[in-house]
C-alpha atoms as a PDB file:
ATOM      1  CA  UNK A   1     -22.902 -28.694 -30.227  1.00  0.00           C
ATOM      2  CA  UNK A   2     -21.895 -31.871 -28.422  1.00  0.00           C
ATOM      3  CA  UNK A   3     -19.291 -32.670 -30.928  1.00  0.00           C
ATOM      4  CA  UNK A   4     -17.601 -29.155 -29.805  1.00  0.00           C
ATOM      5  CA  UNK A   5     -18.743 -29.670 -26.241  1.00  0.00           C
ATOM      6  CA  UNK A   6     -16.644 -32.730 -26.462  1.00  0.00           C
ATOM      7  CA  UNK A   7     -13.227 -31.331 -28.179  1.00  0.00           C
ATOM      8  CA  UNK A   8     -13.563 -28.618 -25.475  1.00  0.00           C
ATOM      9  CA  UNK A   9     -12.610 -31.203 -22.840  1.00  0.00           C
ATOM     10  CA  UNK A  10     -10.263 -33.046 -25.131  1.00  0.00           C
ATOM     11  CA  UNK A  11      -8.641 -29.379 -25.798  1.00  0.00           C
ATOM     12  CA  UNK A  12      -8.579 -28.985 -22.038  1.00  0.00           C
ATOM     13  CA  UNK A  13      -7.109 -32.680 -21.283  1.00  0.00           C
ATOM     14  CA  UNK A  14      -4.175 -32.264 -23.991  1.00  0.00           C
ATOM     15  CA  UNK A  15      -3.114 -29.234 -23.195  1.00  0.00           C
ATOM     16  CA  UNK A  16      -2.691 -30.315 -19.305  1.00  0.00           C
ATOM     17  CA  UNK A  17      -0.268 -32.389 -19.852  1.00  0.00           C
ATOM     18  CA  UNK A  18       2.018 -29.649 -21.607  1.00  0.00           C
ATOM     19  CA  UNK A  19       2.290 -27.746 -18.682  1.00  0.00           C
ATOM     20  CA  UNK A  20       5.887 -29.329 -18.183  1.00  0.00           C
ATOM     21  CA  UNK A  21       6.721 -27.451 -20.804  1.00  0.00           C
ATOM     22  CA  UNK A  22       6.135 -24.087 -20.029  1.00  0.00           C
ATOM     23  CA  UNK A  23       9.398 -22.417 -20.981  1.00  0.00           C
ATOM     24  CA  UNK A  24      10.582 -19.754 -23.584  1.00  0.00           C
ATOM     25  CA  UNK A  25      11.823 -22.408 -25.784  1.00  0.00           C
ATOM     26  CA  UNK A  26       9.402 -24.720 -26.050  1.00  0.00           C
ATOM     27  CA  UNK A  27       5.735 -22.261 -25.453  1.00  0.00           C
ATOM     28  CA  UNK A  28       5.249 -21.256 -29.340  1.00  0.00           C
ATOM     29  CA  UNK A  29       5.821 -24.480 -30.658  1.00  0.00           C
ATOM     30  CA  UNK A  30       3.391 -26.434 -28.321  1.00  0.00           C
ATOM     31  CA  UNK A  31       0.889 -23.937 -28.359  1.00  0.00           C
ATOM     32  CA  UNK A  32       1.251 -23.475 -32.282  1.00  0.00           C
ATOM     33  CA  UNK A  33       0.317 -27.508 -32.506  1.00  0.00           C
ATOM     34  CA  UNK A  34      -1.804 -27.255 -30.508  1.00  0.00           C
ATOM     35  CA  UNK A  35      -3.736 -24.505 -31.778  1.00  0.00           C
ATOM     36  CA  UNK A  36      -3.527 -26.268 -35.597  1.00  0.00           C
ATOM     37  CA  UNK A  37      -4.970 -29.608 -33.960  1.00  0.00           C
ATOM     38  CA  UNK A  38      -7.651 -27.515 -32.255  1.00  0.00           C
ATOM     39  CA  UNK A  39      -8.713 -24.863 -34.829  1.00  0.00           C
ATOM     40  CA  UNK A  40     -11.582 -26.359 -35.967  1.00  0.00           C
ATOM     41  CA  UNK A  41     -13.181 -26.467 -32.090  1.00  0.00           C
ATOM     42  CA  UNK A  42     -12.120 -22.616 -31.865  1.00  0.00           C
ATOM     43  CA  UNK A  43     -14.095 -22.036 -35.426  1.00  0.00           C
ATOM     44  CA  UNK A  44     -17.202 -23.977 -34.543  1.00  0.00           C
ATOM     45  CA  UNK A  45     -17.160 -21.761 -31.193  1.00  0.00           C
ATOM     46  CA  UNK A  46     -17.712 -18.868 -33.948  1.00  0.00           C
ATOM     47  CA  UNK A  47     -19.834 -20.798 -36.037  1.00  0.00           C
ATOM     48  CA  UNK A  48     -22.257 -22.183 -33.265  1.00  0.00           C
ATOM     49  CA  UNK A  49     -22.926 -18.654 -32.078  1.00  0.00           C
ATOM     50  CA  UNK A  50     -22.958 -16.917 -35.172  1.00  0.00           C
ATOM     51  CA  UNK A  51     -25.938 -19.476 -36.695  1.00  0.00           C
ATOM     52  CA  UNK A  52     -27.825 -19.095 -33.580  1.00  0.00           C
ATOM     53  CA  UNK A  53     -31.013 -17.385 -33.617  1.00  0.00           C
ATOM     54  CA  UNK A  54     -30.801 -13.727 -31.956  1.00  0.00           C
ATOM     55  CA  UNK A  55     -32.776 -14.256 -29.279  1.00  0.00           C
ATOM     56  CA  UNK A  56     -30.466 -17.734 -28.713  1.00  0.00           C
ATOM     57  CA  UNK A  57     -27.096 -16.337 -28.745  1.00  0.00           C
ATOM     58  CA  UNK A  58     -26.497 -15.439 -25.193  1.00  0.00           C
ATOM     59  CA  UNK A  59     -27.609 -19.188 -24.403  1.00  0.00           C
ATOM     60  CA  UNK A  60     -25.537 -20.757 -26.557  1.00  0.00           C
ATOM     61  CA  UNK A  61     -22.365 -18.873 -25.668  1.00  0.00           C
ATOM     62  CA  UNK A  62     -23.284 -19.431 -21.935  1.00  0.00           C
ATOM     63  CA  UNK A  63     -23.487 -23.383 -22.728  1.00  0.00           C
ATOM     64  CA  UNK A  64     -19.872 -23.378 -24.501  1.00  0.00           C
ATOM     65  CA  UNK A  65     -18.276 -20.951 -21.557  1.00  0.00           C
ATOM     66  CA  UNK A  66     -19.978 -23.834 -18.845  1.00  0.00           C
ATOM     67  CA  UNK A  67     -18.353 -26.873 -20.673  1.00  0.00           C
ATOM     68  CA  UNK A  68     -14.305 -26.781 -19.088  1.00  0.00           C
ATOM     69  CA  UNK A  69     -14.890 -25.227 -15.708  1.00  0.00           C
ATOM     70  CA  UNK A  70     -18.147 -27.863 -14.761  1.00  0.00           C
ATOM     71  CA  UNK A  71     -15.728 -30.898 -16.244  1.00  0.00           C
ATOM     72  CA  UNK A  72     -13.092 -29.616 -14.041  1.00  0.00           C
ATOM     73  CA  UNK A  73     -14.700 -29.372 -11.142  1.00  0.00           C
ATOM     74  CA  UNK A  74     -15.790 -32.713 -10.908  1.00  0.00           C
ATOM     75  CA  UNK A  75     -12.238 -34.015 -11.170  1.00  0.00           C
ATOM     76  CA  UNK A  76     -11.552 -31.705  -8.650  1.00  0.00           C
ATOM     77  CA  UNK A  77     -14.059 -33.801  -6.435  1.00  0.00           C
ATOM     78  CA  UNK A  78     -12.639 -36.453  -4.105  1.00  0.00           C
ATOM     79  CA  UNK A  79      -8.972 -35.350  -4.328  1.00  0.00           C
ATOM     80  CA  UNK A  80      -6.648 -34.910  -1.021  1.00  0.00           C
ATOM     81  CA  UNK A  81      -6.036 -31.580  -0.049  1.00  0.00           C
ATOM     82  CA  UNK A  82      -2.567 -31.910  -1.680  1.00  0.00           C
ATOM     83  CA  UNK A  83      -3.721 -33.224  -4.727  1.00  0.00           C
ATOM     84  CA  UNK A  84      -6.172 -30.462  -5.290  1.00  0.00           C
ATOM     85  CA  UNK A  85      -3.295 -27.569  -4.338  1.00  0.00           C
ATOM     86  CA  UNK A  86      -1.255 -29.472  -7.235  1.00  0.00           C
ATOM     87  CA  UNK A  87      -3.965 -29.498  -9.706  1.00  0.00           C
ATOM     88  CA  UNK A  88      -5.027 -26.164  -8.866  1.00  0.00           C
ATOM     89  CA  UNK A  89      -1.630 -24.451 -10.309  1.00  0.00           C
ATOM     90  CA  UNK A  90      -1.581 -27.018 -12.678  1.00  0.00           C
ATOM     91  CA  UNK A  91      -5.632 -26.555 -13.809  1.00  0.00           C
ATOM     92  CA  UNK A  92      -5.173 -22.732 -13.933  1.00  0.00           C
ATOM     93  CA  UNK A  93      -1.872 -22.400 -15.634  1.00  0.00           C
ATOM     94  CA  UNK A  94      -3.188 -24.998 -18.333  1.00  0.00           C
ATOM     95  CA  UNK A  95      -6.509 -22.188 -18.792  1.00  0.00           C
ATOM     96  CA  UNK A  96      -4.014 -19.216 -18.506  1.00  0.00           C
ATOM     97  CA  UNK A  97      -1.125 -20.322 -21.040  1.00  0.00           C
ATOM     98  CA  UNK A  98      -3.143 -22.614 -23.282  1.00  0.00           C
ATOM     99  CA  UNK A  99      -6.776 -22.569 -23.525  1.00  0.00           C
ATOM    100  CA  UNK A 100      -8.277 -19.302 -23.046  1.00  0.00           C
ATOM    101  CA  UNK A 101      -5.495 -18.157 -25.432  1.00  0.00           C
ATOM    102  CA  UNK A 102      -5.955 -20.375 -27.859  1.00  0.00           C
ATOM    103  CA  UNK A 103      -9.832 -19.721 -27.845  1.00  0.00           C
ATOM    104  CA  UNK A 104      -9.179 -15.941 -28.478  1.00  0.00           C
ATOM    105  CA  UNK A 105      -6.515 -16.550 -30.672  1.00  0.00           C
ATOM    106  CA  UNK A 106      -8.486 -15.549 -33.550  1.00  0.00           C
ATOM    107  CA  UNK A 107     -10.121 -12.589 -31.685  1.00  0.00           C
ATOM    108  CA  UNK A 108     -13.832 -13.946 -33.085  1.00  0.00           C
ATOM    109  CA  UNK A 109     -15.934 -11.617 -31.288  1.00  0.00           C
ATOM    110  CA  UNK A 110     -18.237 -14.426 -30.377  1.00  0.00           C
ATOM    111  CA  UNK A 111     -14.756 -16.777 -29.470  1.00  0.00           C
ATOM    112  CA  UNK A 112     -13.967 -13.632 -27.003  1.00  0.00           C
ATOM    113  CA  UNK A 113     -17.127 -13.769 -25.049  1.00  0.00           C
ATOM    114  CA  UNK A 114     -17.159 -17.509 -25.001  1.00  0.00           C
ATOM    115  CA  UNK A 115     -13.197 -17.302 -23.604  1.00  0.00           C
ATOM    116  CA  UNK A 116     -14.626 -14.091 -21.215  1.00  0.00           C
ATOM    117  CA  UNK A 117     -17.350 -15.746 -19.663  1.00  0.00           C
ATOM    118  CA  UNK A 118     -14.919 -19.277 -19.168  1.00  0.00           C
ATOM    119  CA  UNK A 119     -12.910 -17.390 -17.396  1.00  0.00           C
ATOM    120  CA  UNK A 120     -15.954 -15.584 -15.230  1.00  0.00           C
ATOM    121  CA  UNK A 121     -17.840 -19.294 -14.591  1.00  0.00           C
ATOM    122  CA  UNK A 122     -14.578 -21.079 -13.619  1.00  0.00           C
ATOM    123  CA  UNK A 123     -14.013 -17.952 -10.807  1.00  0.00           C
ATOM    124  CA  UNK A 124     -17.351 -18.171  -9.983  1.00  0.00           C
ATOM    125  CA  UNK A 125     -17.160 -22.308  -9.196  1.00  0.00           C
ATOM    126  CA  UNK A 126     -13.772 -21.807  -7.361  1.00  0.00           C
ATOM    127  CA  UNK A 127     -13.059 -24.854 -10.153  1.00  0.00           C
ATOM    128  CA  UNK A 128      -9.669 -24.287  -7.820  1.00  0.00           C
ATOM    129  CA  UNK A 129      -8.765 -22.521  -4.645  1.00  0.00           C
ATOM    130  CA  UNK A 130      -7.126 -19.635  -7.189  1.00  0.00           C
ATOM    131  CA  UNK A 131      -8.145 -16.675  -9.378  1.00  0.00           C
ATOM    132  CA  UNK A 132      -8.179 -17.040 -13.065  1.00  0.00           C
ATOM    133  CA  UNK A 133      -7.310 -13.807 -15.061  1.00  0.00           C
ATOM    134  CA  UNK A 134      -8.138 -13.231 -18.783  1.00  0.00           C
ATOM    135  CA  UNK A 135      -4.949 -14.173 -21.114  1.00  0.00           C
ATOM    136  CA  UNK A 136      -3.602 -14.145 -24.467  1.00  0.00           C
ATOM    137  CA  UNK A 137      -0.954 -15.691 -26.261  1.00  0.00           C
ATOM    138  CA  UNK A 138       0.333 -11.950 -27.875  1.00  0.00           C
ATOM    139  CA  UNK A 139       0.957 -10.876 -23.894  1.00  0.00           C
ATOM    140  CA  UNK A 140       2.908 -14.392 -22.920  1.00  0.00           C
ATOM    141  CA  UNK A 141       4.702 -15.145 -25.320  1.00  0.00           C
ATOM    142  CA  UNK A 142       5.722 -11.256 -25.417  1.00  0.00           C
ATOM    143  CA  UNK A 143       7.156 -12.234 -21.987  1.00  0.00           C
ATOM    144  CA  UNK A 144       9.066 -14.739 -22.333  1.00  0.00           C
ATOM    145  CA  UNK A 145      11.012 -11.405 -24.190  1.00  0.00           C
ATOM    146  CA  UNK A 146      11.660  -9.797 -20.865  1.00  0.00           C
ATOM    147  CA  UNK A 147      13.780 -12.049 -19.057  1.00  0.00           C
ATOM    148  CA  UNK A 148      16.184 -10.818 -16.201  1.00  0.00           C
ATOM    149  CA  UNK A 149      13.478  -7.836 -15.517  1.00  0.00           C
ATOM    150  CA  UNK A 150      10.055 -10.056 -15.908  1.00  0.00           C
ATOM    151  CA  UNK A 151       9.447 -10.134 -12.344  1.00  0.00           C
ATOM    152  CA  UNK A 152      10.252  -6.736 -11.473  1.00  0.00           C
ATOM    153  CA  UNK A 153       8.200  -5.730 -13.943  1.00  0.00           C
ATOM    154  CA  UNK A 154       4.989  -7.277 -12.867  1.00  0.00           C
ATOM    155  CA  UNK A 155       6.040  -5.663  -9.273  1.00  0.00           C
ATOM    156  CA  UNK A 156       6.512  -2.538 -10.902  1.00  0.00           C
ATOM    157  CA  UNK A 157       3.160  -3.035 -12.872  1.00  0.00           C
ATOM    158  CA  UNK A 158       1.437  -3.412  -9.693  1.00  0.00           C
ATOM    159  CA  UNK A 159       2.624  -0.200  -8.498  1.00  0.00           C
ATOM    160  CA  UNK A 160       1.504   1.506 -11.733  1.00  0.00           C
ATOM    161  CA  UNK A 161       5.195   2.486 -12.560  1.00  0.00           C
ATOM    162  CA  UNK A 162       5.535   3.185 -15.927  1.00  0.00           C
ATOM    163  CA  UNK A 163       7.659   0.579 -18.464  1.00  0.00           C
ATOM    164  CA  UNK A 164      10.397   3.373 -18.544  1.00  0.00           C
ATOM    165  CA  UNK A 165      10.414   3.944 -14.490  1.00  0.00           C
ATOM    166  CA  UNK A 166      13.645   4.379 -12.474  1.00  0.00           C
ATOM    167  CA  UNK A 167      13.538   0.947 -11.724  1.00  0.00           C
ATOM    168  CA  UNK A 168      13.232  -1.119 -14.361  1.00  0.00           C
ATOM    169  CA  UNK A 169      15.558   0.842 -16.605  1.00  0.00           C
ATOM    170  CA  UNK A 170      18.259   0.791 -14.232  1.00  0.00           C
ATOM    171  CA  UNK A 171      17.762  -3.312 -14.164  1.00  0.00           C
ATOM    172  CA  UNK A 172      17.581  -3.682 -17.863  1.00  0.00           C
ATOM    173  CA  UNK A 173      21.419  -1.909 -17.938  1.00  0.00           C
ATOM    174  CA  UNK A 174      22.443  -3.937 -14.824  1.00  0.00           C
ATOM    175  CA  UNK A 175      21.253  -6.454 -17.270  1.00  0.00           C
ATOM    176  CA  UNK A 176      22.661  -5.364 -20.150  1.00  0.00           C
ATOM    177  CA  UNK A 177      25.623  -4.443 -19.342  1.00  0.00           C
ATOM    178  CA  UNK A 178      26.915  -6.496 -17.036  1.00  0.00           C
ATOM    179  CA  UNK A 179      25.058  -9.693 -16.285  1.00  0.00           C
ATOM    180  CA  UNK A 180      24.903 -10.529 -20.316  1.00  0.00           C
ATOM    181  CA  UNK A 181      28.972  -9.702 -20.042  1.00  0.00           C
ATOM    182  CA  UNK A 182      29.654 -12.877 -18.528  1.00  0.00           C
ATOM    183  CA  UNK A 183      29.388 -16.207 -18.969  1.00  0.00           C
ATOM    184  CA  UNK A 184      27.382 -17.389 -15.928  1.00  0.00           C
ATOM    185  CA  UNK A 185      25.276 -13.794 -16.143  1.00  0.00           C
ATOM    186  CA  UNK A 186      24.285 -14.867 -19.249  1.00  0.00           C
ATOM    187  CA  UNK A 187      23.362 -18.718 -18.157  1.00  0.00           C
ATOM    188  CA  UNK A 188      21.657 -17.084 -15.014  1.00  0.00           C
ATOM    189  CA  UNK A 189      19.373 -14.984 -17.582  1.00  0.00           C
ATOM    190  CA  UNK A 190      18.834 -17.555 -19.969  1.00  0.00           C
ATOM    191  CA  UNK A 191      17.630 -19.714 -16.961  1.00  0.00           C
ATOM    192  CA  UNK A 192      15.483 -16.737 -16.046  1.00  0.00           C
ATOM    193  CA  UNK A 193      13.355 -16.537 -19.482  1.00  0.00           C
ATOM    194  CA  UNK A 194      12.014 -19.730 -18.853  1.00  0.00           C
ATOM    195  CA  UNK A 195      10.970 -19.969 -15.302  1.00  0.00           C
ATOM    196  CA  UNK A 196       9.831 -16.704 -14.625  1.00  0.00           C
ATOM    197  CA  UNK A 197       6.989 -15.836 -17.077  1.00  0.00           C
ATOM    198  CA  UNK A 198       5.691 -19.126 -14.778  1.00  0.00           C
ATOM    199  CA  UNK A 199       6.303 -17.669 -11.446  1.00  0.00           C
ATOM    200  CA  UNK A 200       4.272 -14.353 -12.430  1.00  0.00           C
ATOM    201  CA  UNK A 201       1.643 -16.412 -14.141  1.00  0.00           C
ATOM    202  CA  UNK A 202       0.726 -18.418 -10.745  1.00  0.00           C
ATOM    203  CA  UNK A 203       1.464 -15.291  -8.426  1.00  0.00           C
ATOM    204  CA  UNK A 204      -1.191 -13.415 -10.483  1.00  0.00           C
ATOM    205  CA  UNK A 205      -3.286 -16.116  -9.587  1.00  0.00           C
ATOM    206  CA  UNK A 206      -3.252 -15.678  -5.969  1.00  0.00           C
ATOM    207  CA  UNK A 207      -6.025 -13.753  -3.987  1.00  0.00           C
ATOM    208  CA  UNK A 208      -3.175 -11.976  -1.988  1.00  0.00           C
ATOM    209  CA  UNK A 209      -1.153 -10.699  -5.196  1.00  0.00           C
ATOM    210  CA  UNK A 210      -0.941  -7.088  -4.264  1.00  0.00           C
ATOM    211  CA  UNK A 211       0.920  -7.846  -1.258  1.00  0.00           C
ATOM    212  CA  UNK A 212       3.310 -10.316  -2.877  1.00  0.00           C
ATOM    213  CA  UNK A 213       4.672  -7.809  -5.011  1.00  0.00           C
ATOM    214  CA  UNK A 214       4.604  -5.574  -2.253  1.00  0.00           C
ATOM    215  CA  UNK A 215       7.000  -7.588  -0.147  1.00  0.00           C
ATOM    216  CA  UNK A 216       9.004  -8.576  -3.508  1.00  0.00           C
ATOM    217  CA  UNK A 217       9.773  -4.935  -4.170  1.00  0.00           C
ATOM    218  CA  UNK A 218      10.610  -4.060  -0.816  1.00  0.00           C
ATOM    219  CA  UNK A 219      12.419  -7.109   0.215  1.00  0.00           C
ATOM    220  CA  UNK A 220      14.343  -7.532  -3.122  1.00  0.00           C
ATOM    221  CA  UNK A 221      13.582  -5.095  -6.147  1.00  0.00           C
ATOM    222  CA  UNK A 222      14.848  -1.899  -3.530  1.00  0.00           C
ATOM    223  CA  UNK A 223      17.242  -4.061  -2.486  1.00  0.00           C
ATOM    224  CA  UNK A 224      18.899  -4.730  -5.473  1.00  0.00           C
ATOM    225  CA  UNK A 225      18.393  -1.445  -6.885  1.00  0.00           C
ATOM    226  CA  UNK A 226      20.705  -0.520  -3.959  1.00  0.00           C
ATOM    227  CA  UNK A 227      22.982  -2.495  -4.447  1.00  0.00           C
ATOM    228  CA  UNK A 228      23.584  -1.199  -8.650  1.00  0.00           C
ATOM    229  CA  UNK A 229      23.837   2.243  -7.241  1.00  0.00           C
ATOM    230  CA  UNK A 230      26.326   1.187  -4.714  1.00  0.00           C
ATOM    231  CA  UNK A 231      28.444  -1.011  -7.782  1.00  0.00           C
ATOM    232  CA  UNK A 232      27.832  -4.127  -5.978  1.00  0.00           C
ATOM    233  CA  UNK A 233      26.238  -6.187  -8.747  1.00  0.00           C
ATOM    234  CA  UNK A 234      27.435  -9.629  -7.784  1.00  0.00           C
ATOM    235  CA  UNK A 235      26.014  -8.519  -4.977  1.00  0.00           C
ATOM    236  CA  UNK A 236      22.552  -7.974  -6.535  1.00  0.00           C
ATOM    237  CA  UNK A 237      23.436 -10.702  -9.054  1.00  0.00           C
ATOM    238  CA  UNK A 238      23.032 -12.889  -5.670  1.00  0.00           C
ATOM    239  CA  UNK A 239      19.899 -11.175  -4.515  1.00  0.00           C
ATOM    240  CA  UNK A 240      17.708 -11.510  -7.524  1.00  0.00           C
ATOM    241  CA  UNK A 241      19.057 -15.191  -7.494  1.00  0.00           C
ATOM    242  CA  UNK A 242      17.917 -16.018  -4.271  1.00  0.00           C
ATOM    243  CA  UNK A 243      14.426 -14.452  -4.747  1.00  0.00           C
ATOM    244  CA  UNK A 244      13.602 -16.250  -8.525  1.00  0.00           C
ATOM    245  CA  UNK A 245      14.874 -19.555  -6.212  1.00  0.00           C
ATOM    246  CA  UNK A 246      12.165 -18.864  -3.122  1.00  0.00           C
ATOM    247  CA  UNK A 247      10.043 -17.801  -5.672  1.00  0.00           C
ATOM    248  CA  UNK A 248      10.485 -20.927  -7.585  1.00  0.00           C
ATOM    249  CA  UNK A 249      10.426 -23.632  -4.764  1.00  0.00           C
ATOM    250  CA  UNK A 250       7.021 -22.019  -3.608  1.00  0.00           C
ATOM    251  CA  UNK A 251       5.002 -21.700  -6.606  1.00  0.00           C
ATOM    252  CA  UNK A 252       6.324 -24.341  -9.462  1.00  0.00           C
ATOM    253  CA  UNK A 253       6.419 -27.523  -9.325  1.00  0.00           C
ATOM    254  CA  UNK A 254       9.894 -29.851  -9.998  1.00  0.00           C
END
């Protein structure tokens, strides 16, 4: 148990300092590594609470979920309010992108309660001054996929707008058939794989993320949408660019 207890916060510690690297190109390969180095920790998660007596289970589980969230909280102690904003996005996205997933990458029954209850103490703590949400690795690296339409998507998620709504299907031609028609459409959506996956990762975080999205669709997604129907798309093109760069300069980190 202490063995594990101590590659937990080792896991934790590594994986921090990949945050950097965040981006479609680089996610599978880090997290892949990382995963190998790590796979023993993830199977004596399994093993610890599968060898446990019945009537221990719940206890043992509850000791493994405790381990990250109490270690992170006492860094968090002592740090300037700036500090602890930084390590907050940084702390959470590390949980989000790396560990929880990689702790459920298996999906072990007992490594999914373990990973569910993490996520449930480290809320409970306020390890950091934002919510963590349950992740996997299937559902990011599936959007790093989306690119130009990531964002809207998560605004049109919010909304409960289907995958196939008005919306998003008139971005993914905008997309399609013009931005990816030119040379600097194509660099701007490139660009876009990689940094927004990020954004919606750290906006999901936030206790006020209904209303985000609510001011993103209204102040940009209708917008833009507007402007397609209307055949201005370098006008749009020009939109959605300054939103991802607000976006950007608010909630990463250069």
């Amino acid at each position: 148990m202490e063995q594990t207890k101590q590659e937990l916060i080792q896991l934790f510690e590594e994986m921090l300092t990949q945050i950097k690297h965040f981006k479609r190109k680089t996610y599978e390969g880090i997290f892949k590594d990382g995963y190998d180095k790590f796979r023993g920790t993830v199977a004596d998660i399994a093993r610890l609470c599968e060898e446990a007596p019945e009537e221990e289970k719940e206890s043992v589980a509850e000791e493994l979920a405790r381990v990250i969230p109490d270690y992170a909280i006492v860094k968090m102690q002592g740090l300037s309010k700036g500090r602890k904003e930084r390590n907050s996005v940084d702390y959470n996205m590390n949980m989000a992108v790396y560990v929880v997933p990689m702790i459920t990458y298996t999906h072990n029954e007992h490594c999914e309660k373990v990973a569910s209850r993490m996520v449930e103490v480290w809320n409970e703590k306020h390890v950091t001054t934002l919510t963590l949400g349950h992740s996997s690795y299937d559902d990011i690296a599936g959007g790093f996929k989306k690119g130009f339409c990531f964002i809207t998507t998560a605004v049109c998620e919010r909304q409960g707008k289907p995958d196939d709504c008005y919306e998003l299907m008139t971005l993914r031609a905008y997309r399609d058939g013009y931005l990816l028609g030119t040379e600097d459409g194509r660099a701007l959506v490139e660009e876009y794989y990689d940094i927004a996956p990020g954004i919606v990762q750290i906006i999901n975080m936030q206790n006020d993320a209904d209303e985000i999205y609510e001011e993103l669709y209204k102040n940009c997604l209708a917008p833009c949408i507007s402007c397609i129907e209307a055949g201005e798309e370098e006008r749009c093109k020009e939109l959605y660019k300054r939103m991802v760069r607000n976006l950007q300069k608010k909630y990463l980190y250069s």
